[in-house]
N, C-alpha and C. Protein backbone atom coordinates (compact mmCIF):
# COMPACT_ATOMS: atom_id res chain seq x y z
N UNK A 1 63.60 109.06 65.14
CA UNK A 1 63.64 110.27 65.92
C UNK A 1 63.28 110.02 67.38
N UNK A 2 63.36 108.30 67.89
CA UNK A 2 62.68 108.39 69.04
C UNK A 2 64.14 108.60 69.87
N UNK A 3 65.01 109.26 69.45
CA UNK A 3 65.85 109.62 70.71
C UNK A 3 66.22 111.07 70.70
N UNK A 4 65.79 111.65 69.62
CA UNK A 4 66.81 112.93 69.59
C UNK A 4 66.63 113.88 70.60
N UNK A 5 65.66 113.76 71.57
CA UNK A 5 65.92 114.54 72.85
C UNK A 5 66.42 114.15 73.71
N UNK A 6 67.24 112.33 73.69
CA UNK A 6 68.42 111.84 74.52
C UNK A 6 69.64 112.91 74.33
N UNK A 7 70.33 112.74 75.77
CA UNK A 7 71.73 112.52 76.30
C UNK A 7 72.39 112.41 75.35
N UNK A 8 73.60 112.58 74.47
CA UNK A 8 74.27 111.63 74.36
C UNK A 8 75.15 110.90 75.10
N UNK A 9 75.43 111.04 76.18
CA UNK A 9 76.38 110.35 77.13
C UNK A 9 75.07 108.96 77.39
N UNK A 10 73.76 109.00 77.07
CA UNK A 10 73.33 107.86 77.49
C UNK A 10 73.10 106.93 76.44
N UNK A 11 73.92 107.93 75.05
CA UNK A 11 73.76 106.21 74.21
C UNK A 11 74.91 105.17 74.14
N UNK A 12 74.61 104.15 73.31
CA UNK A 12 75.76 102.90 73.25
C UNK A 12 76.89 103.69 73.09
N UNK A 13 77.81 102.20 72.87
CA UNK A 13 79.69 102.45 72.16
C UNK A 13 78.52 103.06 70.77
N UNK A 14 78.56 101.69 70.31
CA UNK A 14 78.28 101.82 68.76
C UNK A 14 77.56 103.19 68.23
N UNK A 15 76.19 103.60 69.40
CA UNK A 15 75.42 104.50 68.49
C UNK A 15 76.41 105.84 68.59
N UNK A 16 77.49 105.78 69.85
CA UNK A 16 78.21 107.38 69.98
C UNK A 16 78.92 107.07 68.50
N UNK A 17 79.89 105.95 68.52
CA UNK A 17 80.18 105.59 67.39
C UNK A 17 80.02 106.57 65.55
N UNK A 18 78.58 105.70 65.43
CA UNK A 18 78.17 106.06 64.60
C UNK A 18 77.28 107.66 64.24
N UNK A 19 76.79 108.07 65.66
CA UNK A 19 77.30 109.60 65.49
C UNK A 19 78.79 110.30 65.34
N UNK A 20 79.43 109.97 65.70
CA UNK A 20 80.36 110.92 65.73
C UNK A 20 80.71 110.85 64.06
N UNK A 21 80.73 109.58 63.29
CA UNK A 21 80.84 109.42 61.65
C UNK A 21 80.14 110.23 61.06
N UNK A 22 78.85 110.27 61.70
CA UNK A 22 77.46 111.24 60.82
C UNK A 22 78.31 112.66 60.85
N UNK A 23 79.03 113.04 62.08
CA UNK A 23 79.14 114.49 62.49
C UNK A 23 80.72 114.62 61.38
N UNK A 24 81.20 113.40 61.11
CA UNK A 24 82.43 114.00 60.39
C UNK A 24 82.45 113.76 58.98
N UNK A 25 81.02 113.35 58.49
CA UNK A 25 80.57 113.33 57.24
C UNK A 25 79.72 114.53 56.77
N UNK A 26 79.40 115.07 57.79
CA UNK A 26 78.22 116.35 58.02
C UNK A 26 78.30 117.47 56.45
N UNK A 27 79.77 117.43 56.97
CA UNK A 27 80.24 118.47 56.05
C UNK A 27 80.71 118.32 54.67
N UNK A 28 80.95 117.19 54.23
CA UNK A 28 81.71 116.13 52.94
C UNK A 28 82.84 117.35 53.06
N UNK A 29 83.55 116.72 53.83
CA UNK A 29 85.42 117.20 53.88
C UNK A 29 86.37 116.64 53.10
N UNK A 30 87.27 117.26 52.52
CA UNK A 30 88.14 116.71 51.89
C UNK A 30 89.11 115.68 52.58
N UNK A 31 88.95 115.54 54.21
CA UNK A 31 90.13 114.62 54.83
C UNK A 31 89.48 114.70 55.94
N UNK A 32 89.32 112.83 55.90
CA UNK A 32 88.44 112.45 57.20
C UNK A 32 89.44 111.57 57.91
N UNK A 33 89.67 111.73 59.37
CA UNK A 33 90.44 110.98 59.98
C UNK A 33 89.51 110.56 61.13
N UNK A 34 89.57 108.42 61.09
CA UNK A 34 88.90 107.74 61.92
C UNK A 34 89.93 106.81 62.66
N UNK A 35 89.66 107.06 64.01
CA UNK A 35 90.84 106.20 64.78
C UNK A 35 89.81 104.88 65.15
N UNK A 36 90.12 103.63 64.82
CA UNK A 36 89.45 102.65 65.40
C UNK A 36 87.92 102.93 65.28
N UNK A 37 87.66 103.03 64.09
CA UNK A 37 86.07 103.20 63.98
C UNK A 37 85.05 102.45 63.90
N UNK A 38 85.91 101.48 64.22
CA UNK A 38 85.11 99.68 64.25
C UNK A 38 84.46 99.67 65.31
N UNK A 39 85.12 100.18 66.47
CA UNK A 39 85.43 99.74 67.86
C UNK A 39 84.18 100.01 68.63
N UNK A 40 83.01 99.18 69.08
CA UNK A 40 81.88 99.15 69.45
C UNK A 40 80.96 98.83 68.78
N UNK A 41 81.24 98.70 67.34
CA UNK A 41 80.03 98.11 66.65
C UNK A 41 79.26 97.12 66.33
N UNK A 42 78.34 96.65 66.44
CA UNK A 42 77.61 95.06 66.17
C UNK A 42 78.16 94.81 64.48
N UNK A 43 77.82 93.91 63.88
CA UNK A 43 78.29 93.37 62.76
C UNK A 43 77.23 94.04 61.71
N UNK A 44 76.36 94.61 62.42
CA UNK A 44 75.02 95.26 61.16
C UNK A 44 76.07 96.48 60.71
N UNK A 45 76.20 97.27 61.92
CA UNK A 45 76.62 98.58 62.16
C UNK A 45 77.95 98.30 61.75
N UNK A 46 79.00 97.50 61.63
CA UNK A 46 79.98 97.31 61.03
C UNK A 46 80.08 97.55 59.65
N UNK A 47 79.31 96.58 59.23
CA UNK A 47 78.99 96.18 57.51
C UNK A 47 78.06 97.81 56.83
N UNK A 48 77.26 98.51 57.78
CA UNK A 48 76.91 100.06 57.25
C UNK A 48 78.54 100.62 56.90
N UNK A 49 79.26 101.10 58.05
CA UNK A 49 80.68 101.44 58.22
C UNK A 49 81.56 101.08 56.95
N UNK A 50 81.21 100.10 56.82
CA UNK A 50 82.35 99.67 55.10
C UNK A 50 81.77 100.23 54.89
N UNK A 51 80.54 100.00 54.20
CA UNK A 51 79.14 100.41 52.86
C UNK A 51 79.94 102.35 53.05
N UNK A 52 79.88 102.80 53.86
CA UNK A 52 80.07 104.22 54.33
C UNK A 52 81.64 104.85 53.76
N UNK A 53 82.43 103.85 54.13
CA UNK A 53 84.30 103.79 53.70
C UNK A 53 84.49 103.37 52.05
N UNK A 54 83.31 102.92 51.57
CA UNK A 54 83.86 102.27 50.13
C UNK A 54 83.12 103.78 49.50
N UNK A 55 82.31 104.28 49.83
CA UNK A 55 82.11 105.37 48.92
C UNK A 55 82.95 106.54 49.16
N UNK A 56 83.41 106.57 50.08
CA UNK A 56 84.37 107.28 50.42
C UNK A 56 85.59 107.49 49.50
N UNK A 57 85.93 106.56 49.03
CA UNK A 57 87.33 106.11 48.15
C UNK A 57 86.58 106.80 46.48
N UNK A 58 86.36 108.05 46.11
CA UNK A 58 85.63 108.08 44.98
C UNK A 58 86.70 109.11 44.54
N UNK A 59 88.19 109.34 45.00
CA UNK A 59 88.60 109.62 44.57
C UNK A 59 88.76 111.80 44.79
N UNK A 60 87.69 112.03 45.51
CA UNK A 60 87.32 113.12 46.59
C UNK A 60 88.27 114.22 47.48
N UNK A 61 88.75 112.81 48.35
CA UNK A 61 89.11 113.20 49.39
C UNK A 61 90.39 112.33 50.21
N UNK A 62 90.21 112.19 50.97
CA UNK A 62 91.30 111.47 51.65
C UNK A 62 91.10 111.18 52.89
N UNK A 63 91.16 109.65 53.39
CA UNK A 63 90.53 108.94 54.78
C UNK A 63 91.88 108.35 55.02
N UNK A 64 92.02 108.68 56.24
CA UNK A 64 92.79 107.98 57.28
C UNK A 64 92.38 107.48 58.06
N UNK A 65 92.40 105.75 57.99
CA UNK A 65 91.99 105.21 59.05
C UNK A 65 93.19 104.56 59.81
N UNK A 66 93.02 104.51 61.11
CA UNK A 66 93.84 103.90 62.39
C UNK A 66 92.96 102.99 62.37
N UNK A 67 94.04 101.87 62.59
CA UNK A 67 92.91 100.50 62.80
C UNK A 67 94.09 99.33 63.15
N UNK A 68 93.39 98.53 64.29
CA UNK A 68 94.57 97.37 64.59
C UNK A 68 94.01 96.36 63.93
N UNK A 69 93.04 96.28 62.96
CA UNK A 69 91.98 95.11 62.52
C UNK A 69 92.75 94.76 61.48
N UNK A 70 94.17 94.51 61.62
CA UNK A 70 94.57 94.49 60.23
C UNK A 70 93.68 93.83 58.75
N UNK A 71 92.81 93.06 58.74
CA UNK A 71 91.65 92.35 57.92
C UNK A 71 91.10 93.83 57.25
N UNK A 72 90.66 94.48 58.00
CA UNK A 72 89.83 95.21 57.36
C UNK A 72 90.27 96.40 56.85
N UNK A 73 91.37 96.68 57.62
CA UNK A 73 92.55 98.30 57.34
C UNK A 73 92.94 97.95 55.91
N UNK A 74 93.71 96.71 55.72
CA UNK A 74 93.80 96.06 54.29
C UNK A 74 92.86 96.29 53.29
N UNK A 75 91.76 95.87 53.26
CA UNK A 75 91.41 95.47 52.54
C UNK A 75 90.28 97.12 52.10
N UNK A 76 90.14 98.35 52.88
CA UNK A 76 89.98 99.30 52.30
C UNK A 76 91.45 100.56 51.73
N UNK A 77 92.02 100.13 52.15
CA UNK A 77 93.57 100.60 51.76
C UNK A 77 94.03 100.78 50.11
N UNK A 78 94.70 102.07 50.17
CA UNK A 78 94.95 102.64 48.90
C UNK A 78 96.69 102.60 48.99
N UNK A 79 96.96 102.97 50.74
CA UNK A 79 98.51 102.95 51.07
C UNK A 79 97.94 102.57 52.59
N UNK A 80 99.19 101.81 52.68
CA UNK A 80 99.29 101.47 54.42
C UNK A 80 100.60 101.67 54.99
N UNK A 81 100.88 102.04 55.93
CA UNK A 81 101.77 102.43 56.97
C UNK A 81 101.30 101.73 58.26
N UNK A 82 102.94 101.25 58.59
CA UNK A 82 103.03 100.96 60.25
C UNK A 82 103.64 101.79 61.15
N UNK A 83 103.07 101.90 62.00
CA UNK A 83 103.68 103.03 63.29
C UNK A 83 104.24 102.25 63.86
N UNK A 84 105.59 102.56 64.94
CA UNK A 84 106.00 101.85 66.27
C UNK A 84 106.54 103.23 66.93
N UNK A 85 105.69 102.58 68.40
CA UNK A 85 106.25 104.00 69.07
C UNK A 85 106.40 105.32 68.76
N UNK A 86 104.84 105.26 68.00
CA UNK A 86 104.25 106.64 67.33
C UNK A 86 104.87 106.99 66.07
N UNK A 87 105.98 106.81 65.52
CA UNK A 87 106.47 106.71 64.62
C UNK A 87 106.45 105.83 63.30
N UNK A 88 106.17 106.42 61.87
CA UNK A 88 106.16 105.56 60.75
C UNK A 88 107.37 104.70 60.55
N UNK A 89 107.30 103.26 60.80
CA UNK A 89 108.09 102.72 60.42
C UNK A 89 108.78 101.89 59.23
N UNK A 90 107.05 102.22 58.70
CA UNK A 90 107.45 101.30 57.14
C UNK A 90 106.18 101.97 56.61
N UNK A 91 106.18 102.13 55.37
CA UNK A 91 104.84 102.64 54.46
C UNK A 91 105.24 102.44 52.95
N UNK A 92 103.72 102.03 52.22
CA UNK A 92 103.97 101.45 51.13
C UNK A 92 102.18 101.48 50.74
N UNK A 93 102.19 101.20 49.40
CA UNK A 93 100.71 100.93 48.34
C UNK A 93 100.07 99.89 48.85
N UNK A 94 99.13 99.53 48.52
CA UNK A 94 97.87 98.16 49.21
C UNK A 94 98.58 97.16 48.72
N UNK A 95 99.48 97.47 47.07
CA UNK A 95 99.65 96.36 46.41
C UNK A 95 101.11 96.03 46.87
N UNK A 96 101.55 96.37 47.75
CA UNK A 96 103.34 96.01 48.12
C UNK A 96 102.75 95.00 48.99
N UNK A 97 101.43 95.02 49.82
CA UNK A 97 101.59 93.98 50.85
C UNK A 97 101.13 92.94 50.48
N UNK A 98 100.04 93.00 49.30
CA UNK A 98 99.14 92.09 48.74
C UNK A 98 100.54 90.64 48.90
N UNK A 99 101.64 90.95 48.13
CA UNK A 99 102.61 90.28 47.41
C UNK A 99 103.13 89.39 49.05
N UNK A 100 103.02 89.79 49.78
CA UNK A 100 103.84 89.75 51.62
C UNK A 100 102.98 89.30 52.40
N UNK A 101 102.74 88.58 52.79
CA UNK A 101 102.20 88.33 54.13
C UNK A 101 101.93 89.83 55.46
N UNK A 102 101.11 90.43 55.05
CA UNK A 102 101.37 91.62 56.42
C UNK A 102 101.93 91.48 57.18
N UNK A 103 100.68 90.28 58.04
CA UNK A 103 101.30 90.17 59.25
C UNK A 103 102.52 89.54 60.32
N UNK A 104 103.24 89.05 58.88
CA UNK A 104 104.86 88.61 58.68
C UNK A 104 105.55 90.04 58.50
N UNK A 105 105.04 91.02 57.60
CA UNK A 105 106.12 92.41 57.52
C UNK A 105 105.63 92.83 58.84
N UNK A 106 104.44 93.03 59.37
CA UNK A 106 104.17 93.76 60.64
C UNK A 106 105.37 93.54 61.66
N UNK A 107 105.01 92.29 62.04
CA UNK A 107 105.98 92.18 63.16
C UNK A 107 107.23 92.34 63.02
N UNK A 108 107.81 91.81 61.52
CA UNK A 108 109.25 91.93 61.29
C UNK A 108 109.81 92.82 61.51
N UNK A 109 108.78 94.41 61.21
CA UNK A 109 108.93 95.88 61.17
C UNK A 109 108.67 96.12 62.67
N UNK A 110 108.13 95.71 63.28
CA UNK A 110 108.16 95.96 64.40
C UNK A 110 109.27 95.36 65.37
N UNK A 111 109.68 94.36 65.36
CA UNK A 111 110.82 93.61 65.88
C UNK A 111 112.30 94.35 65.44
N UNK A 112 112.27 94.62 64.14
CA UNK A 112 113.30 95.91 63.68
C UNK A 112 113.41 96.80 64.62
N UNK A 113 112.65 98.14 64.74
CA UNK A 113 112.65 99.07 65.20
C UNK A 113 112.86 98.62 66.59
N UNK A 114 112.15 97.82 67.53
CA UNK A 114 111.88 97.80 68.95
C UNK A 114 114.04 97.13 68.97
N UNK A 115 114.33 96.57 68.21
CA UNK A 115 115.69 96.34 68.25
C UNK A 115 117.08 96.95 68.41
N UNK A 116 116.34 98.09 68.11
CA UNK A 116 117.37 99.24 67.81
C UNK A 116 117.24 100.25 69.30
N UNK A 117 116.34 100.19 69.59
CA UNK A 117 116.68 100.95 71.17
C UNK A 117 117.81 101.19 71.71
């Protein structure tokens, strides 16, 4: 509690971070959407963040995460989709990519679409 009469504009990436998770867990919603929720965190505060995303998957609700980490988007993934140019360009189960190299379909799917211009 030694901050709660801070700013928040004067805390870290990570701690805005990890408030803004607290504030969209606040409510246990049926559909949580996190864009890049990695993005500022030390590796403690990372590894909470899974611990936080694996209970999540209980079958509840429904999380959308945006994430360029492909490592880690994978590996909490139920379905994954690629965007290009804001648009879904390919989408499929955790287990279509398991079989594929991602980051061989990524680009392929991306080299597709950017082709067609």
């Amino acid at each position: 509690m030694e901050r709660a009469d801070d700013l928040t504009n004067t805390f870290s990436r990570g701690m805005r971070q990890r408030l803004g998770l607290a504030r969209t867990l606040l409510h246990d919603p049926d559909l949580v959407l996190l864009d890049e929720p990695y993005t500022g965190l030390d590796h403690h505060a990372a590894t909470v963040l899974r611990t936080v995303l694996e209970t999540l998957r209980d079958g509840c609700r429904t999380v959308v995460l945006v994430t360029h980490n492909l490592t880690q988007g994978l590996e909490l993934a139920d379905r994954v989709a690629i965007q290009v140019r804001g648009r879904f360009a390919w989408e499929g189960g955790s287990t279509d990519v398991v079989a594929r190299d991602f980051e061989v379909l990524y680009q392929e799917t991306v080299d597709r679409v950017e082709g067609c211009r």
